[in-house]
N, C-alpha and C. Protein backbone atom coordinates (compact mmCIF):
# COMPACT_ATOMS: atom_id res chain seq x y z
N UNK A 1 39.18 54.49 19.12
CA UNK A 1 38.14 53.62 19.61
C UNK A 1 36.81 53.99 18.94
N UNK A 2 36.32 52.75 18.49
CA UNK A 2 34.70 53.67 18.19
C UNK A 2 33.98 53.64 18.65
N UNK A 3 32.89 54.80 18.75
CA UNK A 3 31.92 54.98 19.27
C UNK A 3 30.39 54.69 18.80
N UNK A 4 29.36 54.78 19.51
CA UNK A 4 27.97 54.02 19.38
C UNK A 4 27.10 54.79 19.66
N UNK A 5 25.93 55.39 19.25
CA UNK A 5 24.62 56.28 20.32
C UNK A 5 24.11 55.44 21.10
N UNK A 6 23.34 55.47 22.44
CA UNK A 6 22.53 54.32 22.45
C UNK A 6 21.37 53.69 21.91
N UNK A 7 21.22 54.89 20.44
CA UNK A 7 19.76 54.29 19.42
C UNK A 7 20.31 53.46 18.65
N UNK A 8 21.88 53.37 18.34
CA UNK A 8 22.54 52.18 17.62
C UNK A 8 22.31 51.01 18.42
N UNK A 9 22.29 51.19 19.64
CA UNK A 9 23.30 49.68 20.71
C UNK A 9 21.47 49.18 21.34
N UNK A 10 20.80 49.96 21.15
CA UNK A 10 19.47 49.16 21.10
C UNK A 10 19.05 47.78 20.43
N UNK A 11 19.27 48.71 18.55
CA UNK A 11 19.52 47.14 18.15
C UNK A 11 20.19 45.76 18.40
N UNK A 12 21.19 46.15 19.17
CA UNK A 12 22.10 45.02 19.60
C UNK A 12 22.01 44.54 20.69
N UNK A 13 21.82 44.92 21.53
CA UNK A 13 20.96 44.90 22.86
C UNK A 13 20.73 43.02 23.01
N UNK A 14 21.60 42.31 23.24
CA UNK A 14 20.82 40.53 23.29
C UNK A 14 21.78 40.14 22.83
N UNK A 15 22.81 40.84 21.54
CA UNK A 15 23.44 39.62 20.63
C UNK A 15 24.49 40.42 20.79
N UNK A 16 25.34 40.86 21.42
CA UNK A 16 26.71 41.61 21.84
C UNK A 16 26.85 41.53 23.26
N UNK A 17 28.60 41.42 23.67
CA UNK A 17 28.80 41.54 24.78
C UNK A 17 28.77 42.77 25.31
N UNK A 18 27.99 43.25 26.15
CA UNK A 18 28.19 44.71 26.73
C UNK A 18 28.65 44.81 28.13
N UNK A 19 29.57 45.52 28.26
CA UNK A 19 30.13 45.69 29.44
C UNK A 19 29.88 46.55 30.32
N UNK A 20 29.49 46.99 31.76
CA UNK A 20 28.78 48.03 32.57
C UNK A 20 30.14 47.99 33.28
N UNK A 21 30.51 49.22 33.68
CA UNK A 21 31.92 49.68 34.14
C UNK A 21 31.77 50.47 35.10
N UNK A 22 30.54 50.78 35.58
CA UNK A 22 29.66 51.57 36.25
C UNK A 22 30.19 50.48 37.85
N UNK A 23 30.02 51.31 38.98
CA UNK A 23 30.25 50.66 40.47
C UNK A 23 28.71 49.77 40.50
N UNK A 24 28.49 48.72 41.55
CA UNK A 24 28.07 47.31 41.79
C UNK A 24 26.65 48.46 42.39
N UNK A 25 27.36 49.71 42.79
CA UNK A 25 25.56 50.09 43.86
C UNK A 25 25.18 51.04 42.45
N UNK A 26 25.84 51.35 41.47
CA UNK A 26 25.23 51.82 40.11
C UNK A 26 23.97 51.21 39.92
N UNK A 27 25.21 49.88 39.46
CA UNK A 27 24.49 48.59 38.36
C UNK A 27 23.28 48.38 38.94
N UNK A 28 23.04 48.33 40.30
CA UNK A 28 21.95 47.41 40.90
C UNK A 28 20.83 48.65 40.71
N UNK A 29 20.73 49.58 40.75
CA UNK A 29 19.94 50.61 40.62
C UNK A 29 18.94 50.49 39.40
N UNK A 30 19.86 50.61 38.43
CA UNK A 30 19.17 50.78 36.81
C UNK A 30 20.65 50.34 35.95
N UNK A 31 20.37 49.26 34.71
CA UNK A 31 21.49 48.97 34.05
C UNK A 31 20.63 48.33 32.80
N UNK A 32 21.40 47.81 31.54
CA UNK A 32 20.61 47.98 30.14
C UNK A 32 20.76 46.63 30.17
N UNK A 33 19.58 45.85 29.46
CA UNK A 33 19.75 44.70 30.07
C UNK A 33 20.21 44.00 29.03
N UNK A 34 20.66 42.94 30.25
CA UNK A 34 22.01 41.97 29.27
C UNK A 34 23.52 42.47 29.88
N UNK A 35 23.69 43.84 30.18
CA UNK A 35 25.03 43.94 30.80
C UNK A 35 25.81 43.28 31.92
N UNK A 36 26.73 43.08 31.64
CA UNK A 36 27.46 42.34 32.19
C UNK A 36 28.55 43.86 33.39
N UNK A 37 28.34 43.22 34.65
CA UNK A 37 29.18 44.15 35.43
C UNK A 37 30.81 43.82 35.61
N UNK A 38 31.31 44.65 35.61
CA UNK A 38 32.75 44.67 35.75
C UNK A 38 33.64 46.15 36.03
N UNK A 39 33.14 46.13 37.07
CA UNK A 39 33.65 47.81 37.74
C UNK A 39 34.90 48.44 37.22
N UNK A 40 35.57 49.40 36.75
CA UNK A 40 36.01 50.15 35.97
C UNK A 40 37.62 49.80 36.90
N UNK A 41 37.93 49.74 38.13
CA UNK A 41 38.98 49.32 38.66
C UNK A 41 39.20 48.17 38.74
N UNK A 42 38.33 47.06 38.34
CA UNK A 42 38.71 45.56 38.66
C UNK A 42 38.60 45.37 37.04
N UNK A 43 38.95 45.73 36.00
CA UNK A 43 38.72 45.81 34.45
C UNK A 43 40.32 45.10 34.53
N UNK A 44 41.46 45.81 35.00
CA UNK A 44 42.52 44.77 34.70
C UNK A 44 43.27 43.27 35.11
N UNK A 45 41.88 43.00 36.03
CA UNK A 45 42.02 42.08 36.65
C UNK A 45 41.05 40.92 36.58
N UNK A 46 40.13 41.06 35.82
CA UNK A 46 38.53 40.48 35.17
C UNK A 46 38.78 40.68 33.95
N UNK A 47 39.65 41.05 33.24
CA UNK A 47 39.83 41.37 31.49
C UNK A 47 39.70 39.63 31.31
N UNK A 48 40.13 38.83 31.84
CA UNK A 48 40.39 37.61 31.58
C UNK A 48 39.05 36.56 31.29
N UNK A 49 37.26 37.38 31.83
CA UNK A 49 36.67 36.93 31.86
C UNK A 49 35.52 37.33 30.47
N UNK A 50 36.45 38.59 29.83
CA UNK A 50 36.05 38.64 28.37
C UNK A 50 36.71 38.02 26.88
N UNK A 51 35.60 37.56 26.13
CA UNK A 51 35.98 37.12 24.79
C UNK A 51 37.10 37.72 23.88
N UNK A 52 38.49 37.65 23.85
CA UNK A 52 38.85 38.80 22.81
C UNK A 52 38.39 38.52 21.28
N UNK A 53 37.83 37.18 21.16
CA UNK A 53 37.50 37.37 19.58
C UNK A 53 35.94 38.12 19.34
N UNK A 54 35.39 38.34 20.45
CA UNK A 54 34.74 39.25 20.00
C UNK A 54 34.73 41.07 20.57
N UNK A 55 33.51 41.49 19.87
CA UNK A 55 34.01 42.79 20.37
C UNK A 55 33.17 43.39 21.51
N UNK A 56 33.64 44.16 22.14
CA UNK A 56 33.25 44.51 23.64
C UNK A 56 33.07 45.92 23.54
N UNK A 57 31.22 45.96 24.05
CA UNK A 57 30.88 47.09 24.11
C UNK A 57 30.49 47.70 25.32
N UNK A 58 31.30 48.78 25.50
CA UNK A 58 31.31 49.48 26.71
C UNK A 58 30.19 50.37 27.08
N UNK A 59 29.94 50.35 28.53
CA UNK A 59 29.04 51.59 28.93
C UNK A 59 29.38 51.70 30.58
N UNK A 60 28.94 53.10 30.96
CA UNK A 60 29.26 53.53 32.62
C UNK A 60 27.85 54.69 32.48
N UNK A 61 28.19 55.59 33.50
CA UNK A 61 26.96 56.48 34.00
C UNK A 61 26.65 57.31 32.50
N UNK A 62 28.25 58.08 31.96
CA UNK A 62 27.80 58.79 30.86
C UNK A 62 28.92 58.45 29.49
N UNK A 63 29.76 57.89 30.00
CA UNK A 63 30.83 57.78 28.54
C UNK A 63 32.16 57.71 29.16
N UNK A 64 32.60 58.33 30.55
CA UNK A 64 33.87 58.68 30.22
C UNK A 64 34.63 57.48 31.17
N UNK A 65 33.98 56.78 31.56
CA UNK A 65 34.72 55.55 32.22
C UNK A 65 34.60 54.51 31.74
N UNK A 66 33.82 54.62 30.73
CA UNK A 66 33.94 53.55 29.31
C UNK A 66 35.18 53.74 28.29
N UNK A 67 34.99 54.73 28.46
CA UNK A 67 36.09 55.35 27.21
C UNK A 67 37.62 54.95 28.12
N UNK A 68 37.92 55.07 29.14
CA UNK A 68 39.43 54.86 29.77
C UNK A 68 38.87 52.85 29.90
N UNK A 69 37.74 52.32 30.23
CA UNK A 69 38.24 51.21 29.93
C UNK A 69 38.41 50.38 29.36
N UNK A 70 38.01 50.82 27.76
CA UNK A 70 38.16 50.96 26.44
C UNK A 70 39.74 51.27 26.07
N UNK A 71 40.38 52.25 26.90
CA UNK A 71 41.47 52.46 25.78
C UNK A 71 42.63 51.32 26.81
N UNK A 72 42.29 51.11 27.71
CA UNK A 72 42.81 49.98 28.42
C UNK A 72 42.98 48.71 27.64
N UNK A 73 41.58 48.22 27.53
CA UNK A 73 41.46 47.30 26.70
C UNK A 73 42.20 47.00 25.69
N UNK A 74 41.87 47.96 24.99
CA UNK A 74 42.47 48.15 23.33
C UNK A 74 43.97 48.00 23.30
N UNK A 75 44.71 48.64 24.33
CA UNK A 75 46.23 48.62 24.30
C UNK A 75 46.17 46.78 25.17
N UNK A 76 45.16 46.19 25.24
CA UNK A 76 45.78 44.54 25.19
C UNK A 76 45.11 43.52 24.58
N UNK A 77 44.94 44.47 23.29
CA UNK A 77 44.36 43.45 21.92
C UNK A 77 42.95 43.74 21.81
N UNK A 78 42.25 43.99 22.56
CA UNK A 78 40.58 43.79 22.66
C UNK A 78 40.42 44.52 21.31
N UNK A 79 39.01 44.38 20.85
CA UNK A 79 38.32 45.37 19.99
C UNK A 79 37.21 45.97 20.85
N UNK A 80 37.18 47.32 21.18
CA UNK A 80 35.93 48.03 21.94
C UNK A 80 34.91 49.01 20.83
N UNK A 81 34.01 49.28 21.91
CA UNK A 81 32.94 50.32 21.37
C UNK A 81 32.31 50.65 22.34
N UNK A 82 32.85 52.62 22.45
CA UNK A 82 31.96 53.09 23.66
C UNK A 82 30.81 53.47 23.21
N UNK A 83 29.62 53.55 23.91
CA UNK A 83 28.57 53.83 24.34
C UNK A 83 28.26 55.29 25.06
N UNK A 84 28.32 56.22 23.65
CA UNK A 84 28.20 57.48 24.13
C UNK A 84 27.32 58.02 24.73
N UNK A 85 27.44 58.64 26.06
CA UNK A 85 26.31 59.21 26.67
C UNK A 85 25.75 58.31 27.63
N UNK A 86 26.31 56.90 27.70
CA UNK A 86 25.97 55.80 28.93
C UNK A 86 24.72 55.47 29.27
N UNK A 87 24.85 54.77 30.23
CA UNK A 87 23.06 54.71 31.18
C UNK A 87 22.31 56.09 30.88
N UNK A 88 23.21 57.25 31.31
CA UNK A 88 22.29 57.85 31.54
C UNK A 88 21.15 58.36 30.07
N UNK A 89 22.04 58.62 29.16
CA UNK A 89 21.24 58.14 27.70
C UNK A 89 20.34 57.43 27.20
N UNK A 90 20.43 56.12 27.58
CA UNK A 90 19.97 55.09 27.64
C UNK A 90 18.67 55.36 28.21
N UNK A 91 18.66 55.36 29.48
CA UNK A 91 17.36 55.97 30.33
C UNK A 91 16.72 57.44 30.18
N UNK A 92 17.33 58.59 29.18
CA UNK A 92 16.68 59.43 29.01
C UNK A 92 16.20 59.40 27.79
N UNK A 93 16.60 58.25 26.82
CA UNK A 93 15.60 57.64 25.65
C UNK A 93 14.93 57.04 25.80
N UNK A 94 14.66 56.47 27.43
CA UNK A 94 13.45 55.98 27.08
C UNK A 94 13.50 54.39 27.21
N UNK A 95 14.73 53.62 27.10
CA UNK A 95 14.74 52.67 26.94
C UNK A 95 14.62 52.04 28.33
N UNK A 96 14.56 50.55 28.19
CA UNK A 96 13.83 49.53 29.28
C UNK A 96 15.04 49.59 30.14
N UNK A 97 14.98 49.50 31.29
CA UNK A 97 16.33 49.11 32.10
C UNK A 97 15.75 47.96 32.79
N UNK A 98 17.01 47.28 33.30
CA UNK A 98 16.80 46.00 35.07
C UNK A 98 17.38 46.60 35.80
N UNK A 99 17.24 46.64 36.98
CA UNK A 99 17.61 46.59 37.73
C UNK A 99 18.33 45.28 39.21
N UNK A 100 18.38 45.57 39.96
CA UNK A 100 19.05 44.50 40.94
C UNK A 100 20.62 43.80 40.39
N UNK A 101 21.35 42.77 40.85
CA UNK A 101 22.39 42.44 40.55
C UNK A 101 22.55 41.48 39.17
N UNK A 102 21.74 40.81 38.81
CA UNK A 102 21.58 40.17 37.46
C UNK A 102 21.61 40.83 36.21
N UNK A 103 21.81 40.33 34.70
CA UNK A 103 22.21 40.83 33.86
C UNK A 103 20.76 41.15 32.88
């Protein structure tokens, strides 16, 4: 699977699907905006509400529940890219977050 810093996924930030895998009282806290929620246990059951022709970039608190729903993915065609180091990266660079339930 490949991986991303979040000083890469900045640039992209608007024009990629990104996926938050992170729980619903996470997301609403602080999340990168534009993410799309889809809790890390309902991933095989909402897979249906992502693009497979494009590619899907993952993020959770720090990496590692991106990375299992990433390799999920991947074993049913998807193309992924985790987001090493997660939100919490994200927010210790500095970058803008939203908060509440919207993307």
């Amino acid at each position: 699977m490949e991986e991303i810093t979040v000083a890469e996924l900045k640039s992209l930030v608007g024009t990629v699907s990104l996926v938050d895998v992170r729980e619903p009282e996470e997301y609403t806290v602080a999340h990168v905006p534009g993410a799309y929620l889809i809790p890390l246990a309902t991933v095989p059951v909402r897979m249906n509400e992502l693009d497979k022709s494009q590619t899907q970039y993952l993020i959770c608190k720090v990496g590692g529940r991106s990375a299992r729903a990433g390799e999920f993915l991947e074993a049913q065609g998807f193309r992924v890219v985790n987001v090493v180091g997660g939100t919490d990266a994200w927010i210790e660079a500095g970058q803008a977050c939203n908060s509440g339930e919207q993307p």
